[in-house]
PDB file of N, CA and C in Angstrom:
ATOM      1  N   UNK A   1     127.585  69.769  99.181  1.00  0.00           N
ATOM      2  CA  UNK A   1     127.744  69.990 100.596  1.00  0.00           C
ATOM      3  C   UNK A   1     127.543  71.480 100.880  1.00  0.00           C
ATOM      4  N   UNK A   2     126.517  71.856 102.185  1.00  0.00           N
ATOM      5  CA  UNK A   2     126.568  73.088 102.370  1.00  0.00           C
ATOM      6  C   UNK A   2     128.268  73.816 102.897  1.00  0.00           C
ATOM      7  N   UNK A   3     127.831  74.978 102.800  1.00  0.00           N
ATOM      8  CA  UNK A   3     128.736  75.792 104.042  1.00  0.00           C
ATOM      9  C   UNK A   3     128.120  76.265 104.427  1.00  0.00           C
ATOM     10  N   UNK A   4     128.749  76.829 105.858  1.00  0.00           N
ATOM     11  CA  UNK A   4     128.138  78.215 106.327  1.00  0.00           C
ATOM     12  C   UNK A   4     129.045  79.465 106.695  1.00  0.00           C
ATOM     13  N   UNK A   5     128.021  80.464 106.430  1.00  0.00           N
ATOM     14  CA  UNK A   5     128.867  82.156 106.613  1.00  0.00           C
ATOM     15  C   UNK A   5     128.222  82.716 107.421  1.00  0.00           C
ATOM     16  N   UNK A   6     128.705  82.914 108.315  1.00  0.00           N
ATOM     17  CA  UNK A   6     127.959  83.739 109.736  1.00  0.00           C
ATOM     18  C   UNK A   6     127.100  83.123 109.775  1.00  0.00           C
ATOM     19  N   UNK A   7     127.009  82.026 110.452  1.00  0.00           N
ATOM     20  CA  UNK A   7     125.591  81.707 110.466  1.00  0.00           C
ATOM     21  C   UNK A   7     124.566  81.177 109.286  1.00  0.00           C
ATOM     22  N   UNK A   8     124.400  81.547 108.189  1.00  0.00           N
ATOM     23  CA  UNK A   8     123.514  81.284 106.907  1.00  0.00           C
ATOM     24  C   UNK A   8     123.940  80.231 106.511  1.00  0.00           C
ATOM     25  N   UNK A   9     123.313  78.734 106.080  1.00  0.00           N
ATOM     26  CA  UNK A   9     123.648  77.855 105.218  1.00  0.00           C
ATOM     27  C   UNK A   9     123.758  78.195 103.576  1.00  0.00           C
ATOM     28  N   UNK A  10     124.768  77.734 102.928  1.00  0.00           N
ATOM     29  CA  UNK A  10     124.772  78.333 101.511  1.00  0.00           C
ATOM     30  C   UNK A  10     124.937  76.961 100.760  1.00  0.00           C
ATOM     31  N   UNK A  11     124.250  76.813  99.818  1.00  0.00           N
ATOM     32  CA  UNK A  11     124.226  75.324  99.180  1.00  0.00           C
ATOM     33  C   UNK A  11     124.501  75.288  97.953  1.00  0.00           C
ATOM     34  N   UNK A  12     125.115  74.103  97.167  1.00  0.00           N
ATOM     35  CA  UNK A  12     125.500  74.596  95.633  1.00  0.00           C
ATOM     36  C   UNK A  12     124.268  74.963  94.865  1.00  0.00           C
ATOM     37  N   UNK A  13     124.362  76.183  93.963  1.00  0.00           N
ATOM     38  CA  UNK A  13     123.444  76.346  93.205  1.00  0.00           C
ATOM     39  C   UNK A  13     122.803  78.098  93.603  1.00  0.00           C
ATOM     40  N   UNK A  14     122.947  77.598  95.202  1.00  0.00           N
ATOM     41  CA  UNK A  14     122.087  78.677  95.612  1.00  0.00           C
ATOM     42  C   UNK A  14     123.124  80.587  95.024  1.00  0.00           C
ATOM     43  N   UNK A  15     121.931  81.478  94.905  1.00  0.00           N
ATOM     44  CA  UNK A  15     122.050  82.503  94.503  1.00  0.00           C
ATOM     45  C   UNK A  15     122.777  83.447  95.314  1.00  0.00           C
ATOM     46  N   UNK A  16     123.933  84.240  95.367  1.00  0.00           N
ATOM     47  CA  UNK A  16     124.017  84.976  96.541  1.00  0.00           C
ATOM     48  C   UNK A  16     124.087  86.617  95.663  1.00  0.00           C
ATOM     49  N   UNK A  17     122.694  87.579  96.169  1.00  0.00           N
ATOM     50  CA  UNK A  17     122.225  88.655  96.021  1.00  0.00           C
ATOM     51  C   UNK A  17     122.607  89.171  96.802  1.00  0.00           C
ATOM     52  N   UNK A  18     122.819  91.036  96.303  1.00  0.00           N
ATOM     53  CA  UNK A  18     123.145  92.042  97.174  1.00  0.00           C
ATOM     54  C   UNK A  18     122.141  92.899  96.615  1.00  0.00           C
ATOM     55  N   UNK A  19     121.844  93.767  97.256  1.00  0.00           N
ATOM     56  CA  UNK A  19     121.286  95.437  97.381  1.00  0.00           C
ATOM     57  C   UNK A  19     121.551  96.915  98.369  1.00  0.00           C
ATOM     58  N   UNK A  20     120.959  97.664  98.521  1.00  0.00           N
ATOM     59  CA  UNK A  20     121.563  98.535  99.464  1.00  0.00           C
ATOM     60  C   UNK A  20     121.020  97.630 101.223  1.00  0.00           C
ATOM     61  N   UNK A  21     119.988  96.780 101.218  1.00  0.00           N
ATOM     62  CA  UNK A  21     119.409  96.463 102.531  1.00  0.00           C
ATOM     63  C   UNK A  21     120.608  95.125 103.013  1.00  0.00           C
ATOM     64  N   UNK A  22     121.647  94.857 101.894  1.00  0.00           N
ATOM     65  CA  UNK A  22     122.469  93.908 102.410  1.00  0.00           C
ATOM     66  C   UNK A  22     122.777  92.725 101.371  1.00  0.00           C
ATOM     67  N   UNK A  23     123.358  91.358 101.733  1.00  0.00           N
ATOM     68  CA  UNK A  23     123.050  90.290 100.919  1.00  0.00           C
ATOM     69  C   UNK A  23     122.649  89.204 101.929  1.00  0.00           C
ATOM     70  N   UNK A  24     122.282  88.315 100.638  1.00  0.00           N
ATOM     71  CA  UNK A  24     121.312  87.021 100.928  1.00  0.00           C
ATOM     72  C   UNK A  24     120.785  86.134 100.029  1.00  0.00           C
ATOM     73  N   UNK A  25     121.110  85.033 100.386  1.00  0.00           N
ATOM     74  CA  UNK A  25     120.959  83.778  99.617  1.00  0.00           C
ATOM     75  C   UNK A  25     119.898  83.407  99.492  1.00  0.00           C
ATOM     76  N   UNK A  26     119.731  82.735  97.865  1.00  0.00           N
ATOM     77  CA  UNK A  26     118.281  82.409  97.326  1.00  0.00           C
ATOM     78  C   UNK A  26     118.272  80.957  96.809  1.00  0.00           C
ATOM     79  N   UNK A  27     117.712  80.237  97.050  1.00  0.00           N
ATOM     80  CA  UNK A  27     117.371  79.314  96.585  1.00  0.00           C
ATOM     81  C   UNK A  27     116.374  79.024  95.500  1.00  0.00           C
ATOM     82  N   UNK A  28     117.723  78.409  94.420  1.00  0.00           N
ATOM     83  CA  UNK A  28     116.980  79.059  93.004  1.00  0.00           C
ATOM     84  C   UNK A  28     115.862  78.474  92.383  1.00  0.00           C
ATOM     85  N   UNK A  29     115.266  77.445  93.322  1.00  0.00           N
ATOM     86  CA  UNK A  29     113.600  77.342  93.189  1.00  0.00           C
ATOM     87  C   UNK A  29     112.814  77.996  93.434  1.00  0.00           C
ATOM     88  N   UNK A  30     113.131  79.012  94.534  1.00  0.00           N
ATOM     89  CA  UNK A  30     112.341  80.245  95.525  1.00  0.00           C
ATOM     90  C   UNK A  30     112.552  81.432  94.242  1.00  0.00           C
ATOM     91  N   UNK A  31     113.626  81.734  93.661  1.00  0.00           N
ATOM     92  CA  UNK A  31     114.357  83.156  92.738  1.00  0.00           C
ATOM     93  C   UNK A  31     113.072  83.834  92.179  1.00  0.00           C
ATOM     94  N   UNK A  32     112.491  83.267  91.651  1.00  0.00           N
ATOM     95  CA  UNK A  32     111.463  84.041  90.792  1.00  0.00           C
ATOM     96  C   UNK A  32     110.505  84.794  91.452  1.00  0.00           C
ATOM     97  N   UNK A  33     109.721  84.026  92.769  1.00  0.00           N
ATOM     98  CA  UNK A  33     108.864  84.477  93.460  1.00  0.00           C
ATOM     99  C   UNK A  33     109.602  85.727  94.626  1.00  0.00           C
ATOM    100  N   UNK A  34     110.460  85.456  94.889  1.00  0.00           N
ATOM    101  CA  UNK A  34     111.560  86.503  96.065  1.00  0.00           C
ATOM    102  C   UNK A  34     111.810  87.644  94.868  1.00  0.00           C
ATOM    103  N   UNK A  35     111.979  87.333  93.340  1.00  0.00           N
ATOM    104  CA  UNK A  35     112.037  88.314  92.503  1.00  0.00           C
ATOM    105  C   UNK A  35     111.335  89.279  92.257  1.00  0.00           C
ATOM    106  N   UNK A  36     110.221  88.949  92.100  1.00  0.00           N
ATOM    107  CA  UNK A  36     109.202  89.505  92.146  1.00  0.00           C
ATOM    108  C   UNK A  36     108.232  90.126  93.201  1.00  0.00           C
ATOM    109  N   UNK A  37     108.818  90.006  94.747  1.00  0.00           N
ATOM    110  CA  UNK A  37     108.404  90.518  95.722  1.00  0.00           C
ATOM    111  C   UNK A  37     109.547  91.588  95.749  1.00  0.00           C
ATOM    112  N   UNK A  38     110.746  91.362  95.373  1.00  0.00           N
ATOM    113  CA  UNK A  38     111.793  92.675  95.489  1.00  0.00           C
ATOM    114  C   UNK A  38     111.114  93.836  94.449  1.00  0.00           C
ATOM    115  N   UNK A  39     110.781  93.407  93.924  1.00  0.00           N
ATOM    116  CA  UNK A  39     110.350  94.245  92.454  1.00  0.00           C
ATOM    117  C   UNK A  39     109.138  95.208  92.954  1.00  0.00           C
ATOM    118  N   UNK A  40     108.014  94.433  93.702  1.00  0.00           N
ATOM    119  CA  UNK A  40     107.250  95.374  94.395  1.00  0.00           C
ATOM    120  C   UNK A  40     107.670  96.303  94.884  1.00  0.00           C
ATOM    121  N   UNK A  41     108.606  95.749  96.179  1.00  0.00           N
ATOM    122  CA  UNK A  41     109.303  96.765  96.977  1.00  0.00           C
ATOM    123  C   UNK A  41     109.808  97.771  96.719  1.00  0.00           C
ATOM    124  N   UNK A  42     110.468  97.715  95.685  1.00  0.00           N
ATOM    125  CA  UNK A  42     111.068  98.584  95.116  1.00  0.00           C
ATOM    126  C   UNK A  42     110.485  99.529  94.204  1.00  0.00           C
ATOM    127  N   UNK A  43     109.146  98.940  93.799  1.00  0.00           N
ATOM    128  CA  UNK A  43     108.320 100.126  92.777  1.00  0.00           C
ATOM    129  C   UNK A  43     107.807 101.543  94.146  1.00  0.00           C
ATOM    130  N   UNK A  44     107.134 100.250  95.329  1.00  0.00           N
ATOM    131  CA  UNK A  44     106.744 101.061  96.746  1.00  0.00           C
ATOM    132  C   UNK A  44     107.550 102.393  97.034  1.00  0.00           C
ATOM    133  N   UNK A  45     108.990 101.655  96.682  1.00  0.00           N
ATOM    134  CA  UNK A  45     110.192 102.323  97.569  1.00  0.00           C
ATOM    135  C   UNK A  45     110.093 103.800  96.896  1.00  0.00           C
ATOM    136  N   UNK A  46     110.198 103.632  95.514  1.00  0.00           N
ATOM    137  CA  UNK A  46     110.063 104.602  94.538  1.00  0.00           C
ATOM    138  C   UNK A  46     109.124 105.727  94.592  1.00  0.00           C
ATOM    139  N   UNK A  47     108.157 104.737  94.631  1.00  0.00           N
ATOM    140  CA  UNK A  47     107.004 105.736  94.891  1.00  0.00           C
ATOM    141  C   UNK A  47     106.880 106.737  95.851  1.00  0.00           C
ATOM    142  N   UNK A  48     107.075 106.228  97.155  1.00  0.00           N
ATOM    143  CA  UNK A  48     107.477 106.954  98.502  1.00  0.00           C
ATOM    144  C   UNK A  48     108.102 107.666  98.228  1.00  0.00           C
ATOM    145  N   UNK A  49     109.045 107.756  97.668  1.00  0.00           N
ATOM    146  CA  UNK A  49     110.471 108.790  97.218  1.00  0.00           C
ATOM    147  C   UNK A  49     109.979 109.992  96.525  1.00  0.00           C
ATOM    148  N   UNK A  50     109.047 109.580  95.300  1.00  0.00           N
ATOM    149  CA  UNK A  50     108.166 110.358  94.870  1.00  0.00           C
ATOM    150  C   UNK A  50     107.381 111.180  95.454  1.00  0.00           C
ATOM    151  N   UNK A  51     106.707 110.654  96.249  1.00  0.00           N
ATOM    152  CA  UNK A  51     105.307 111.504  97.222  1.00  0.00           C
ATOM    153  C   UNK A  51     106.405 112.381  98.273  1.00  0.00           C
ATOM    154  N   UNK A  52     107.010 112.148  98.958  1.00  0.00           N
ATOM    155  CA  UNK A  52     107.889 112.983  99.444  1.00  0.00           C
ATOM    156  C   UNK A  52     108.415 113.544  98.633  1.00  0.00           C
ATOM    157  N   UNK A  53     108.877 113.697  97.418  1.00  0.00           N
ATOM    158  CA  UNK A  53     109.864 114.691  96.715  1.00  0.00           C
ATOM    159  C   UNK A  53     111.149 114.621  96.239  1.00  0.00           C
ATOM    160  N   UNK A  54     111.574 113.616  96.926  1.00  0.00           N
ATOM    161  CA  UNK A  54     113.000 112.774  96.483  1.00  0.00           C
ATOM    162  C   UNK A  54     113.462 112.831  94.884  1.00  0.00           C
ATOM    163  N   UNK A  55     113.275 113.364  93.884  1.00  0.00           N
ATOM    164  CA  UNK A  55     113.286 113.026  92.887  1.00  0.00           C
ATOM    165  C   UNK A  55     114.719 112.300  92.439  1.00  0.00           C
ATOM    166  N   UNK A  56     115.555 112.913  93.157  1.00  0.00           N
ATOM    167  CA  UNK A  56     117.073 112.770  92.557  1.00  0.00           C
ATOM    168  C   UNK A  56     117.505 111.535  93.195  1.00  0.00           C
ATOM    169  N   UNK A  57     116.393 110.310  93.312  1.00  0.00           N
ATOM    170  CA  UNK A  57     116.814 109.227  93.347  1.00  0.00           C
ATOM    171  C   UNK A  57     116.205 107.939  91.976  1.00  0.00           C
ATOM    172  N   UNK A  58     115.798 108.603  90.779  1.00  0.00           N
ATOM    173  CA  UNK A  58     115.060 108.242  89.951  1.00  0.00           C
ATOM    174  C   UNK A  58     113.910 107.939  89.956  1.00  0.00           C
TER     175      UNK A  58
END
């Protein structure tokens, strides 16, 4: 049986992720592919950080 939290349906099984942009539930048939789009993002994010100068965020 679902629940819901504010609004979001959460279902057994499903994943609940955090990061600095918040959390959010995954549905762990979706996990791999949403994984791997965070993973981009985050190389992007990096990079940006880089080209600006940011270093002292790894």
């Amino acid at each position: 049986m679902a629940v819901s939290v504010c609004g979001v349906s959460v279902h057994p099984g499903d994943l609940i992720l955090g990061d600095d942009d918040g959390v959010f539930v995954v549905n762990p048939k979706q996990a791999e592919a949403i994984g791997l789009k965070a993973l981009e993002k985050q190389h992007r994010e990096a990079a940006k950080r880089k080209e600006l100068g940011y270093t002292h965020f790894g």
